[in-house]
C-alpha atoms as a PDB file:
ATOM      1  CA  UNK A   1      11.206  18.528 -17.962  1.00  0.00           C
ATOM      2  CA  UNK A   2      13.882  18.263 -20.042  1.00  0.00           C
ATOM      3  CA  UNK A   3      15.103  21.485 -19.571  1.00  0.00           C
ATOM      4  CA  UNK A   4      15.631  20.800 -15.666  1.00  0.00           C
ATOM      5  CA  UNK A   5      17.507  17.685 -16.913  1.00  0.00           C
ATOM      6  CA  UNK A   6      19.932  20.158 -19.003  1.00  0.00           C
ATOM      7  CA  UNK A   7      20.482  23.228 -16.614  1.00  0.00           C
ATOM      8  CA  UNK A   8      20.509  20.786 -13.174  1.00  0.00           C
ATOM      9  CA  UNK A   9      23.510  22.446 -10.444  1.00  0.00           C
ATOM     10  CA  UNK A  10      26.531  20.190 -10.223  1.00  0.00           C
ATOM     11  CA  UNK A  11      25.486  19.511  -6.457  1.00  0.00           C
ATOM     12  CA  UNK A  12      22.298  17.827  -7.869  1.00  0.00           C
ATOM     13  CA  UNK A  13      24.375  15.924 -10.797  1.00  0.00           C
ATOM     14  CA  UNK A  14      26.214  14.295  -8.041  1.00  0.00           C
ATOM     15  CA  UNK A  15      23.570  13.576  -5.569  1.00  0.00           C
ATOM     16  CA  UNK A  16      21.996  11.485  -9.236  1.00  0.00           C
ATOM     17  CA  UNK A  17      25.138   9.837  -8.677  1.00  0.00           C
ATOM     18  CA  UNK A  18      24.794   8.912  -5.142  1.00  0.00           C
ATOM     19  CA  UNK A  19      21.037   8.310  -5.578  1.00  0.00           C
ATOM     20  CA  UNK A  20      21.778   5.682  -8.467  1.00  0.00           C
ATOM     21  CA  UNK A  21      24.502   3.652  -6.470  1.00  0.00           C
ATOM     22  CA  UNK A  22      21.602   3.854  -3.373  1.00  0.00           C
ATOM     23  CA  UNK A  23      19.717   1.874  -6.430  1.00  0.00           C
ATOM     24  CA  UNK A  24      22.240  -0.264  -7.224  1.00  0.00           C
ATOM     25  CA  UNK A  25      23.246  -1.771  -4.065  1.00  0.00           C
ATOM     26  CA  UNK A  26      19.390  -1.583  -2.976  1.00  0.00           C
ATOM     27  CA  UNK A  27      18.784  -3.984  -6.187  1.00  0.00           C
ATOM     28  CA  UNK A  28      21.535  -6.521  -5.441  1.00  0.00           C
ATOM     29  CA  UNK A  29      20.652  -6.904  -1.707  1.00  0.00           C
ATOM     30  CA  UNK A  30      24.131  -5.052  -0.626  1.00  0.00           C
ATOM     31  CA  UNK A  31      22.205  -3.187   2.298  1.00  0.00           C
ATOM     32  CA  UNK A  32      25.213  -1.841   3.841  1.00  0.00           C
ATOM     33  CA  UNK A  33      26.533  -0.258   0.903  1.00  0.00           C
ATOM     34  CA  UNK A  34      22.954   1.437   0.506  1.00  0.00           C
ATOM     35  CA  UNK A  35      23.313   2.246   4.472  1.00  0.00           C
ATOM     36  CA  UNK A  36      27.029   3.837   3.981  1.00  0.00           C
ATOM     37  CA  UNK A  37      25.559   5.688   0.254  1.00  0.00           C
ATOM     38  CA  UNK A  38      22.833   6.747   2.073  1.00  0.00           C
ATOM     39  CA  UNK A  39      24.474   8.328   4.440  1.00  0.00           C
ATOM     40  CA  UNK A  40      27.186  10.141   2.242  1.00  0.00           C
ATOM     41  CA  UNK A  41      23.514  11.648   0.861  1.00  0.00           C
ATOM     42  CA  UNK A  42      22.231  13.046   3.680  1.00  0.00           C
ATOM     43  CA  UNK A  43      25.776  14.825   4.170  1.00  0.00           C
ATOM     44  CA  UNK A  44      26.265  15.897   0.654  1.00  0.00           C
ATOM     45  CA  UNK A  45      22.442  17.673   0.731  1.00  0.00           C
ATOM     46  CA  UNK A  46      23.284  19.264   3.702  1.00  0.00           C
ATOM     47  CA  UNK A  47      26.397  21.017   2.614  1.00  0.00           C
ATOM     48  CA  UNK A  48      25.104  21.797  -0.930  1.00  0.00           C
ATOM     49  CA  UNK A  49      21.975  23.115   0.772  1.00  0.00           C
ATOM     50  CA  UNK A  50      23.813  25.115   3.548  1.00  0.00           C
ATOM     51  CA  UNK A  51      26.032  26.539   0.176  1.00  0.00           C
ATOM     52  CA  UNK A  52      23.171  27.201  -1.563  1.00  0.00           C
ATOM     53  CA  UNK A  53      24.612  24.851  -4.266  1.00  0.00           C
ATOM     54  CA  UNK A  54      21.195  23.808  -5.066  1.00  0.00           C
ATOM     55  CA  UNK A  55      18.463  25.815  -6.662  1.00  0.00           C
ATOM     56  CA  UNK A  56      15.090  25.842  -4.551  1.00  0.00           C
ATOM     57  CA  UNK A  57      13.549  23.722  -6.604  1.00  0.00           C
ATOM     58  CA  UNK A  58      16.716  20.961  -6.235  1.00  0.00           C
ATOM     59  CA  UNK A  59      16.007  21.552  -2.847  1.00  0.00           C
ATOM     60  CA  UNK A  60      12.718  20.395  -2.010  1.00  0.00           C
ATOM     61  CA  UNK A  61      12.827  17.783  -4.455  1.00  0.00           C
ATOM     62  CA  UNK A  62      15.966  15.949  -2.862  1.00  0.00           C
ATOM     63  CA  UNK A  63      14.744  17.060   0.639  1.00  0.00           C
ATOM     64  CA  UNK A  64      11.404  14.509  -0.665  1.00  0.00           C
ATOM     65  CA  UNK A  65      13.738  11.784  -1.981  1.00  0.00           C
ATOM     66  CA  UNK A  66      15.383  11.990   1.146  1.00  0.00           C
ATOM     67  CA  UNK A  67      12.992  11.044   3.208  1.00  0.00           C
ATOM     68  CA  UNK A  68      11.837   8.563   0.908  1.00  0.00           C
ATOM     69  CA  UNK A  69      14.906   6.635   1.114  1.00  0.00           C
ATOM     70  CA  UNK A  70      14.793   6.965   4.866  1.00  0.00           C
ATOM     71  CA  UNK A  71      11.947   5.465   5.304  1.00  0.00           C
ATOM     72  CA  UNK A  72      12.939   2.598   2.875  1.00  0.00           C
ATOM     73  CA  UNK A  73      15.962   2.064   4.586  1.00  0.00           C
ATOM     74  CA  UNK A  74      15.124   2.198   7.622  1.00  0.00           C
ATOM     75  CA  UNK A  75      15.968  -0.970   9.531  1.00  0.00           C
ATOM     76  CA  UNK A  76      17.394  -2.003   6.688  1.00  0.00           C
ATOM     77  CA  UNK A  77      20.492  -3.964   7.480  1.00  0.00           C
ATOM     78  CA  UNK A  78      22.001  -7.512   7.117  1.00  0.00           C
ATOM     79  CA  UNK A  79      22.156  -6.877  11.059  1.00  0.00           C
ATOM     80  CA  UNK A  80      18.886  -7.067  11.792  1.00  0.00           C
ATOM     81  CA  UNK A  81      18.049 -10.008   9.437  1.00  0.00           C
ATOM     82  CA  UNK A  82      17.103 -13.243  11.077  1.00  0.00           C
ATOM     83  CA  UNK A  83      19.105 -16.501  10.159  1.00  0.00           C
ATOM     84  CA  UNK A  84      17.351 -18.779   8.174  1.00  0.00           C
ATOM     85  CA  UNK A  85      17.478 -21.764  10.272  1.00  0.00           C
ATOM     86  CA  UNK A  86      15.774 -20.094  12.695  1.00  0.00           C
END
């Protein structure tokens, strides 16, 4: 594994990057940050996919991540949160 660690594309170097400020701003409750991060994701896999700026491999793994972080985020929003005096 540390191999793919070493010889990773730049494309998947900077979706780390993306993926860790997702983290960050998930962890200190700034959910539309993660939204607006989350979204510069999507975009940025979709180019480096449609490039081929990621090897196959890359690929599926951030395609799994992906939807992993969809489905975390989804509804995930200071919008929809409920006053508390309510």
């Amino acid at each position: 594994m540390f191999w793919d660690k070493l010889f990773k594309s730049k494309a998947a170097s900077e979706m780390d990057r993306i993926i860790s400020r997702i983290d960050m701003n998930m962890s200190n409750n700034y959910k539309d940050a993660a939204q607006m991060n989350f979204a510069e994701l999507e975009k940025f896999f979709e180019e480096a996919a449609g490039k081929n700026g990621l090897k196959p491999s890359e690929k599926e793994s951030y395609g799994i991540a992906i939807d992993e972080y969809r489905a975390k985020l989804k509804g995930y929003s200071h919008k929809d949160q409920k006053p508390y005096w309510h």
